[in-house]
PDB file of N, CA and C in Angstrom:
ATOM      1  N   UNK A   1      -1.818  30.917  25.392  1.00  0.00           N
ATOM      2  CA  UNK A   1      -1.069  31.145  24.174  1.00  0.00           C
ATOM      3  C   UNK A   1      -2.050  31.501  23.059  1.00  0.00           C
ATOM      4  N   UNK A   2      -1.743  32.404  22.347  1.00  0.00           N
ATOM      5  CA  UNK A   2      -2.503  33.413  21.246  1.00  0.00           C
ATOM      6  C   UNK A   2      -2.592  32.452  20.144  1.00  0.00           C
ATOM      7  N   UNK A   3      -3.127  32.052  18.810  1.00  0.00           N
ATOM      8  CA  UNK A   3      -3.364  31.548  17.674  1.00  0.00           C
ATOM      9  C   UNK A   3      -1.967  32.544  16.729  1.00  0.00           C
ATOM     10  N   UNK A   4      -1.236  32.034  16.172  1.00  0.00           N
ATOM     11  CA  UNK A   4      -0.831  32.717  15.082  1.00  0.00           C
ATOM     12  C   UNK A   4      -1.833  33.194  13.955  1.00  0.00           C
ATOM     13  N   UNK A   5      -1.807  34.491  13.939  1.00  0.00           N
ATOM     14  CA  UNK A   5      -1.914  35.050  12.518  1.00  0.00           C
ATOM     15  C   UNK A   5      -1.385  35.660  11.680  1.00  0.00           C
ATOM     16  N   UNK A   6      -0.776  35.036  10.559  1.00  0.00           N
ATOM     17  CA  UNK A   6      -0.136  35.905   9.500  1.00  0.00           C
ATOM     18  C   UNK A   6      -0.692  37.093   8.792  1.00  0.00           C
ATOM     19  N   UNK A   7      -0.051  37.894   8.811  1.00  0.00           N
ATOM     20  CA  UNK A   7      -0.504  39.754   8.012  1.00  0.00           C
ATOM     21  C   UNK A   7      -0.355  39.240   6.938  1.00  0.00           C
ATOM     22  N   UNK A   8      -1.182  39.788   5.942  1.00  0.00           N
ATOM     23  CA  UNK A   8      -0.844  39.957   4.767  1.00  0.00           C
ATOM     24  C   UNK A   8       0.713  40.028   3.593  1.00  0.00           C
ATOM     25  N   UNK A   9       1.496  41.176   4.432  1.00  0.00           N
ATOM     26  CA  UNK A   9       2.672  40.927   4.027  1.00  0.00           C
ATOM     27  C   UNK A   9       3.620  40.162   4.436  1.00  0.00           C
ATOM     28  N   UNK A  10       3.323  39.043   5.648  1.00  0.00           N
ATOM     29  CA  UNK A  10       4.047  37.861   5.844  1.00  0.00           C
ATOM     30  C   UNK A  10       3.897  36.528   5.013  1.00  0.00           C
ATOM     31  N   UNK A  11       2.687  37.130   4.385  1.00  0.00           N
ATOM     32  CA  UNK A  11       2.204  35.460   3.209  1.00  0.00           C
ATOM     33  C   UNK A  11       3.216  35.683   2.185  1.00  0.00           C
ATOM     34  N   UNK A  12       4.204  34.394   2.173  1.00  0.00           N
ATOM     35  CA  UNK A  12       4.621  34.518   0.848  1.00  0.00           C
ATOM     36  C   UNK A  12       4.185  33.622  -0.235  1.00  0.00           C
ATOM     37  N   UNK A  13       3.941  34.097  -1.499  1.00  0.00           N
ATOM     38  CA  UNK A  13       3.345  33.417  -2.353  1.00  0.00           C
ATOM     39  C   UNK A  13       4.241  33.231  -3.660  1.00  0.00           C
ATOM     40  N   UNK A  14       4.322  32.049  -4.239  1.00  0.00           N
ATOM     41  CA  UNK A  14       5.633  31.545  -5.044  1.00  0.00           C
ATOM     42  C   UNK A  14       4.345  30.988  -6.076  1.00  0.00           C
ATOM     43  N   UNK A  15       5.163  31.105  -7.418  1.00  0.00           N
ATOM     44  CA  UNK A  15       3.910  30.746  -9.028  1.00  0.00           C
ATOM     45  C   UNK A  15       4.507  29.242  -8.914  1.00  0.00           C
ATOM     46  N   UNK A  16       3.864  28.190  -8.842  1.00  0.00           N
ATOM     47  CA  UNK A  16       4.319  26.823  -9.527  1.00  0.00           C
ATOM     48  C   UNK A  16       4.171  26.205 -10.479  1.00  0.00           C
ATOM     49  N   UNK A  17       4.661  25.576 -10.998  1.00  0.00           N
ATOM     50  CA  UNK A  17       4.560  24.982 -12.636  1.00  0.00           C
ATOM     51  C   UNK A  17       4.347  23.854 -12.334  1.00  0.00           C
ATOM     52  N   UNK A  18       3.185  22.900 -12.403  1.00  0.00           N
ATOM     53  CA  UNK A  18       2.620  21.658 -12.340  1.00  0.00           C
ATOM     54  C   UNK A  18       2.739  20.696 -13.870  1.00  0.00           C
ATOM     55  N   UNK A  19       3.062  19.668 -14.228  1.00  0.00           N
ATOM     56  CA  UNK A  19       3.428  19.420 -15.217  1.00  0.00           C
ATOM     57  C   UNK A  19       2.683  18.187 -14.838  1.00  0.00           C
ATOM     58  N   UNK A  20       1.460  17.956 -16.144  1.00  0.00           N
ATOM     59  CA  UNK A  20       0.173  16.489 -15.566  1.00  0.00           C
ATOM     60  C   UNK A  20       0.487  16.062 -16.247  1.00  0.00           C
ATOM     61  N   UNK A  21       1.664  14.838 -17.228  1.00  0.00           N
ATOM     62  CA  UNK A  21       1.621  14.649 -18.626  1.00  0.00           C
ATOM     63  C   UNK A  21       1.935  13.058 -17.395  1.00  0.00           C
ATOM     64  N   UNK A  22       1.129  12.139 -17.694  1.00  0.00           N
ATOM     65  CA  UNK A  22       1.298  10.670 -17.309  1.00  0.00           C
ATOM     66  C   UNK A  22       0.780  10.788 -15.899  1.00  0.00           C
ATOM     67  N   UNK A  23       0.411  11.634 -14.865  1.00  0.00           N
ATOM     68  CA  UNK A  23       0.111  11.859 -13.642  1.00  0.00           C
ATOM     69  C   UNK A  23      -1.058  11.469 -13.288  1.00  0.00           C
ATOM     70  N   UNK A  24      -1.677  10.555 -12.156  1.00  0.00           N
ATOM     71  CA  UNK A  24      -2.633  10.353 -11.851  1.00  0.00           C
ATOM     72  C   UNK A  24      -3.679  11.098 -11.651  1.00  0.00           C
ATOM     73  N   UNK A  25      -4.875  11.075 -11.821  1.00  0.00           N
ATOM     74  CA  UNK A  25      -5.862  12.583 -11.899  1.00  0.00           C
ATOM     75  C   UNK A  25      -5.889  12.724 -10.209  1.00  0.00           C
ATOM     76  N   UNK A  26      -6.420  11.310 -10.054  1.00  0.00           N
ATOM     77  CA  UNK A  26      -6.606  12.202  -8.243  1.00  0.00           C
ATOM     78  C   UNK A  26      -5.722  12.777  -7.575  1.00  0.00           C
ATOM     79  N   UNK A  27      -4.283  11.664  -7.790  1.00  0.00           N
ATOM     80  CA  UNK A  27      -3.136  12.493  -6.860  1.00  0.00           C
ATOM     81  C   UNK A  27      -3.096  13.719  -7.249  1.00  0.00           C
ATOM     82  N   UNK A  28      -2.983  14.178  -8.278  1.00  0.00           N
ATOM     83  CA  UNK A  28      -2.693  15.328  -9.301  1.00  0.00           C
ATOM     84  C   UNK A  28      -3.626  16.655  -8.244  1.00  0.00           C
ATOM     85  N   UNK A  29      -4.745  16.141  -8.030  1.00  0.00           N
ATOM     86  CA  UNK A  29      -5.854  16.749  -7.965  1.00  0.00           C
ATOM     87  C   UNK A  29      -5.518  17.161  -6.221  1.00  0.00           C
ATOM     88  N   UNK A  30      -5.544  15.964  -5.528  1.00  0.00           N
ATOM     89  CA  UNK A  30      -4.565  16.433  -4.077  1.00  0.00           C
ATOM     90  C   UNK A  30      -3.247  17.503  -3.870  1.00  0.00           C
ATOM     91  N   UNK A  31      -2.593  16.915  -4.808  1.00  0.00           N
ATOM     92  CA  UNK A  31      -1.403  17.931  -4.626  1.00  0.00           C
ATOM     93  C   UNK A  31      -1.368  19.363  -5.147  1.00  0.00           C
ATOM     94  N   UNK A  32      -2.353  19.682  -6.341  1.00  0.00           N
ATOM     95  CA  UNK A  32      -2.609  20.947  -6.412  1.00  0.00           C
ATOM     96  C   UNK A  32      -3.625  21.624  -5.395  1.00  0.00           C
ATOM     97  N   UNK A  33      -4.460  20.874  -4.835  1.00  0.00           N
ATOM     98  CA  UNK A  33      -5.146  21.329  -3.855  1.00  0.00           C
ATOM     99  C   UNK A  33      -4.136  21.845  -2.908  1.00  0.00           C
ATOM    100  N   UNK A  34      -3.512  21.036  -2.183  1.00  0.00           N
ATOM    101  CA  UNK A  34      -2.811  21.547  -1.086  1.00  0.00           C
ATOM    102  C   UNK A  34      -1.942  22.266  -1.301  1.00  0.00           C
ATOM    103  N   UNK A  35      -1.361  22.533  -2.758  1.00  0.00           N
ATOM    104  CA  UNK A  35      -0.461  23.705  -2.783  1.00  0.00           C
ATOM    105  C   UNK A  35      -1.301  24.896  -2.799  1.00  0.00           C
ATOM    106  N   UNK A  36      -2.657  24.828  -3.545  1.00  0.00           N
ATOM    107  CA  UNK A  36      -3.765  26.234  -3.507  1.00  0.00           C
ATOM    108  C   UNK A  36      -4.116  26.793  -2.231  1.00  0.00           C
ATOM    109  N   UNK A  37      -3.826  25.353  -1.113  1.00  0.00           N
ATOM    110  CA  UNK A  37      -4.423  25.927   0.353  1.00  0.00           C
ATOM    111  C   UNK A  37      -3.179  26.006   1.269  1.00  0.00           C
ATOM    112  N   UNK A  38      -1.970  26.090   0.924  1.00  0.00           N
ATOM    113  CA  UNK A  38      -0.905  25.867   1.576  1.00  0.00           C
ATOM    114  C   UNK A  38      -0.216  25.695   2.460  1.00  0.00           C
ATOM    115  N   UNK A  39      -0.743  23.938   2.264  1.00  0.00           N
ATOM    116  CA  UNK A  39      -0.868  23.162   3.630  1.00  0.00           C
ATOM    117  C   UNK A  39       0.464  22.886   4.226  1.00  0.00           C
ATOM    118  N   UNK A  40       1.428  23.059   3.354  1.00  0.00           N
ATOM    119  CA  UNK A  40       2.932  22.440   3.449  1.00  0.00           C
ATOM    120  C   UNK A  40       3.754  24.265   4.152  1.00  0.00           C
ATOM    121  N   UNK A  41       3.078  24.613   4.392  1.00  0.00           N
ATOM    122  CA  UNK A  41       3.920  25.944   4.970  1.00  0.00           C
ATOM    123  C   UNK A  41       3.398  26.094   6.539  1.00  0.00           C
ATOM    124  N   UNK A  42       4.478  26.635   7.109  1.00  0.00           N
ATOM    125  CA  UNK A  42       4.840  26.871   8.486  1.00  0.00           C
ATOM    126  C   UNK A  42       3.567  27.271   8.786  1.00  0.00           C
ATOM    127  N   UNK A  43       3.399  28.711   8.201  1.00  0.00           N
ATOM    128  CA  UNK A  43       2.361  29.869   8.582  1.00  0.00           C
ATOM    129  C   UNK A  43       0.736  29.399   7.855  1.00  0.00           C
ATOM    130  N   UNK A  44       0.773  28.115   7.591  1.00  0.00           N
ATOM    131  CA  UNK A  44      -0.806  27.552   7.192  1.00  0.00           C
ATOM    132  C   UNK A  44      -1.845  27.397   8.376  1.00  0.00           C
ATOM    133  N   UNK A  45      -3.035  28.363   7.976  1.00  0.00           N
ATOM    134  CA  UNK A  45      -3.460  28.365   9.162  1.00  0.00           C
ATOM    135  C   UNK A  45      -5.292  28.198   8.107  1.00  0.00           C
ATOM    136  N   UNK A  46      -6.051  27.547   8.434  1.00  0.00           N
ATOM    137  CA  UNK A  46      -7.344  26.876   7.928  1.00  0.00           C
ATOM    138  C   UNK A  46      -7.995  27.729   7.264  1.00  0.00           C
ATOM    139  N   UNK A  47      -8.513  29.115   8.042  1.00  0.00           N
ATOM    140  CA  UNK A  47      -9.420  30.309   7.615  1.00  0.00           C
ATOM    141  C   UNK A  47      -8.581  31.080   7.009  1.00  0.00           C
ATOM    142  N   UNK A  48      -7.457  31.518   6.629  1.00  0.00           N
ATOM    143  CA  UNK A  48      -6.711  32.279   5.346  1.00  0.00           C
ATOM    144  C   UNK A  48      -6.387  31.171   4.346  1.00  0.00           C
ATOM    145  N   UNK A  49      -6.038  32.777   3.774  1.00  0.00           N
ATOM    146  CA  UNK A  49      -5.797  32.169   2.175  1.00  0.00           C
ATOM    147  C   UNK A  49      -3.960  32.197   2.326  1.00  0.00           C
ATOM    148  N   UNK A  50      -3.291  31.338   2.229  1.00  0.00           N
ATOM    149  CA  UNK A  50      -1.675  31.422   2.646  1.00  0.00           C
ATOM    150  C   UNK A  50      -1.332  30.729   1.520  1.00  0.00           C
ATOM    151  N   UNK A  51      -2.214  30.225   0.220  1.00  0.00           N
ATOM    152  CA  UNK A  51      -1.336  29.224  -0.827  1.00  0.00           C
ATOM    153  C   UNK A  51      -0.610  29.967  -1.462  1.00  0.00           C
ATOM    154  N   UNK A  52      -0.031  28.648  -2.667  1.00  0.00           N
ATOM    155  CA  UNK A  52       0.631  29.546  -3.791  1.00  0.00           C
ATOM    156  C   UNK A  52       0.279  29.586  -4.888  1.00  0.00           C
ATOM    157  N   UNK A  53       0.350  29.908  -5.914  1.00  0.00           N
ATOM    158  CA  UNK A  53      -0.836  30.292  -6.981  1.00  0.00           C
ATOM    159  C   UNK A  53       0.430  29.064  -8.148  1.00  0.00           C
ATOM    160  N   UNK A  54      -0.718  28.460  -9.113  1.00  0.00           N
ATOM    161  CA  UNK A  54      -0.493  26.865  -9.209  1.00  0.00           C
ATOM    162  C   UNK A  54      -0.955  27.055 -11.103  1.00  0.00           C
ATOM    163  N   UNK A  55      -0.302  26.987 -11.905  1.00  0.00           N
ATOM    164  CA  UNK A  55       0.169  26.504 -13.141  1.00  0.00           C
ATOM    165  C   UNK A  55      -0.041  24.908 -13.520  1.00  0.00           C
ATOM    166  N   UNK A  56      -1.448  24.492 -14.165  1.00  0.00           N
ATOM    167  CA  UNK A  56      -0.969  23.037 -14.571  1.00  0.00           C
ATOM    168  C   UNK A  56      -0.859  22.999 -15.846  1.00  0.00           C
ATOM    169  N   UNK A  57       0.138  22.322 -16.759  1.00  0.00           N
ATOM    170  CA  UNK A  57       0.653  22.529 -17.968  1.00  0.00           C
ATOM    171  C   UNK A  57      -0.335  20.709 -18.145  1.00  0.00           C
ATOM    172  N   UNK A  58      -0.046  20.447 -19.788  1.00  0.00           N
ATOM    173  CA  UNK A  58      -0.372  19.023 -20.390  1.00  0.00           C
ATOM    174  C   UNK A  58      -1.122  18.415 -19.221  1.00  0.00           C
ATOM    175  N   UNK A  59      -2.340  19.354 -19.264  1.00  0.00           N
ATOM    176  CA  UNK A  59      -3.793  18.609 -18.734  1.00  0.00           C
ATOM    177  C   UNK A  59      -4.587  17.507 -19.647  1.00  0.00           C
ATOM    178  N   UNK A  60      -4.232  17.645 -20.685  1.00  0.00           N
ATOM    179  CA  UNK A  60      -4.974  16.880 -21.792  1.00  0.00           C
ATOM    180  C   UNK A  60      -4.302  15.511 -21.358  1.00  0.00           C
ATOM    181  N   UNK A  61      -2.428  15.344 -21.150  1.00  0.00           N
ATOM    182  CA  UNK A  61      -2.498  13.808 -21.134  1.00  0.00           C
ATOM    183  C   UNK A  61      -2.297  13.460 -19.807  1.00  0.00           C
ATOM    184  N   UNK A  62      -3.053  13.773 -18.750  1.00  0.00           N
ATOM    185  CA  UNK A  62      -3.254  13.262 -17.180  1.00  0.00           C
ATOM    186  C   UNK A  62      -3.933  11.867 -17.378  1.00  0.00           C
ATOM    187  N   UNK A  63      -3.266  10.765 -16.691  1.00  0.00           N
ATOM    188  CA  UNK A  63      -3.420   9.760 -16.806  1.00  0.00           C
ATOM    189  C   UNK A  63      -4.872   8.917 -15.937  1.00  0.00           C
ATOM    190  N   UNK A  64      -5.811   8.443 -16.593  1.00  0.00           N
ATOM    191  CA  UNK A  64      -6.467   7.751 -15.966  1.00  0.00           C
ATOM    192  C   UNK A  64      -6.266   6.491 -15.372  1.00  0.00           C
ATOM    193  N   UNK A  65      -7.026   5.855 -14.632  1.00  0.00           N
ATOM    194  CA  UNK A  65      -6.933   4.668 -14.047  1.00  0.00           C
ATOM    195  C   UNK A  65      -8.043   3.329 -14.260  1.00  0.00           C
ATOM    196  N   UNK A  66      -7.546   2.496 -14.285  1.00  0.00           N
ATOM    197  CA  UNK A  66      -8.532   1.081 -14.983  1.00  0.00           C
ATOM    198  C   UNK A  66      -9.665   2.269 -16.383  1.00  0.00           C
ATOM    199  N   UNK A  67     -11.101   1.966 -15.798  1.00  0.00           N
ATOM    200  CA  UNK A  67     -11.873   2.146 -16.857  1.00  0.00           C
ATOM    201  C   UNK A  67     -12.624   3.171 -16.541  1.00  0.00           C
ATOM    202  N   UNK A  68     -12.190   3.983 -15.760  1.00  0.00           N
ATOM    203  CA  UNK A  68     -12.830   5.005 -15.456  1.00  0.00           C
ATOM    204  C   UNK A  68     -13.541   6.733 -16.730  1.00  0.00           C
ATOM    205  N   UNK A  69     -12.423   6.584 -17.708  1.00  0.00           N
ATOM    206  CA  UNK A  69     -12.350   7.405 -19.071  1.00  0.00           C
ATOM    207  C   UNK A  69     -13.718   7.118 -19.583  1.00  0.00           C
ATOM    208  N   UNK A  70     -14.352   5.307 -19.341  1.00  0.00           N
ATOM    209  CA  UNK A  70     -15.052   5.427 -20.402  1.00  0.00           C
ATOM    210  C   UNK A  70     -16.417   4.934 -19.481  1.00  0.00           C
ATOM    211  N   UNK A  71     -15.860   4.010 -18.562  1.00  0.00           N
ATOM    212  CA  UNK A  71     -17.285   3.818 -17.331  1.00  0.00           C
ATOM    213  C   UNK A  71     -17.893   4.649 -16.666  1.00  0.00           C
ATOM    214  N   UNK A  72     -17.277   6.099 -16.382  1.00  0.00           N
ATOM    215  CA  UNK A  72     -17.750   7.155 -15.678  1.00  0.00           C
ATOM    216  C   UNK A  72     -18.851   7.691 -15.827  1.00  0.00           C
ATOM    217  N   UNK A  73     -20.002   7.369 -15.167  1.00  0.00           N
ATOM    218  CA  UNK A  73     -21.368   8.029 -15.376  1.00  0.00           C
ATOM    219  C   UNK A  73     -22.004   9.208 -14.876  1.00  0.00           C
ATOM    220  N   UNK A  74     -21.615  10.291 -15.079  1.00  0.00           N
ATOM    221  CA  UNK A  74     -22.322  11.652 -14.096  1.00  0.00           C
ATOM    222  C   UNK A  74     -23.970  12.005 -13.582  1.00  0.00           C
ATOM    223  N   UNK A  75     -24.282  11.675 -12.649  1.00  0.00           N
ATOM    224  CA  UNK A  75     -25.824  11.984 -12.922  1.00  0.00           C
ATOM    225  C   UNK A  75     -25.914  13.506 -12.464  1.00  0.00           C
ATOM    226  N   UNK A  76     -26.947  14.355 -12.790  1.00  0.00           N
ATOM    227  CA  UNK A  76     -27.690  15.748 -12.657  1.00  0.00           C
ATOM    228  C   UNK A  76     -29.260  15.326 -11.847  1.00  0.00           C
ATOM    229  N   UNK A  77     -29.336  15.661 -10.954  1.00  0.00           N
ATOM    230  CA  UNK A  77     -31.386  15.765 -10.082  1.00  0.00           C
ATOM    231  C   UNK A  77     -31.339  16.637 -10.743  1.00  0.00           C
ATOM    232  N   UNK A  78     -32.549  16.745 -10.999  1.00  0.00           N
ATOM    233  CA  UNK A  78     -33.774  17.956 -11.229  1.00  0.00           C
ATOM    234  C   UNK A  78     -34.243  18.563 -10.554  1.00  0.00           C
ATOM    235  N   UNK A  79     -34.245  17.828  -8.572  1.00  0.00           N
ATOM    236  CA  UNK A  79     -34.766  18.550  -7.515  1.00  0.00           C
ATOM    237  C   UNK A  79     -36.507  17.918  -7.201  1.00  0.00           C
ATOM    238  N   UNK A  80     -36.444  16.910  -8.513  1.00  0.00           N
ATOM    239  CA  UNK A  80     -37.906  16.772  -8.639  1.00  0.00           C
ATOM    240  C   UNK A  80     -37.857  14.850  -8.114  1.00  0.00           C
ATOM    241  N   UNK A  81     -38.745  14.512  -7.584  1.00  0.00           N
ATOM    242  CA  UNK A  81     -39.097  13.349  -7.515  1.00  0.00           C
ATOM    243  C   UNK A  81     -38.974  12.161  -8.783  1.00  0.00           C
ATOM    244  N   UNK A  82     -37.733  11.132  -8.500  1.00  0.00           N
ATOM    245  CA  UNK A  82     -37.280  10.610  -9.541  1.00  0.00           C
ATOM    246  C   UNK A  82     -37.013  11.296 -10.803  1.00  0.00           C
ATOM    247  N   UNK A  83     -36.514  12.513 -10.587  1.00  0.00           N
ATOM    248  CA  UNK A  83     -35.826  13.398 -11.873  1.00  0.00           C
ATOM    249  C   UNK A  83     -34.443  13.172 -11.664  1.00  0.00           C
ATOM    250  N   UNK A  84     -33.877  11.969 -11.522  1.00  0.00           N
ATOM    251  CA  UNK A  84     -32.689  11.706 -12.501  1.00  0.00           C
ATOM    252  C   UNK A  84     -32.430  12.249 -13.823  1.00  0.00           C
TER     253      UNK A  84
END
C-alpha cells in the first residue's frame, strides 16, 4: 500500500480567528501550532505543509500562570567558555 499524498489543489486551507484574551500561553501556543501544521485533518501528512493559516487577536491579555511574568529568566551563550 502506497503513502497518501495530497496535490496541491487537494490542500484545503481555511483563515482562523484565534482569540488569546484570558487563554493559557502554552495551550494557546499548542493549539495554534497544530492548526499551522494541520494535525486535525484527514490529509495531514508530516513532510507537507497541509495547515491553515491562523489569526491571533488580544495577544497582549494571554494569560500567564503562577509567577512565571515576573520569575522568567532567559539566558543567551556567547559560544565562549562560561559566557553566560
Amino acid at each position: 500500500m502506497k503513502t497518501y499524498q495530497p496535490k496541491a489543489g487537494e490542500i484545503d486551507r481555511r483563515w482562523i480567528l484565534v482569540d488569546a484574551a484570558g487563554q493559557n500561553l502554552g495551550r494557546l501556543a499548542v493549539r495554534v501550532a497544530n492548526l499551522l501544521r494541520g494535525k486535525g485533518k484527514p490529509s495531514f501528512v508530516p513532510h507537507l505543509d497541509v495547515g491553515d493559516f491562523v489569526v491571533v487577536i488580544n495577544a497582549e491579555k494571554v494569560a500567564f500562570t503562577g509567577k512565571k511574568a515576573t520569575q522568567k529568566t532567559y539566558y543567551h551563550h556567547s559560544q565562549y567558555p562560561g559566557g553566560i
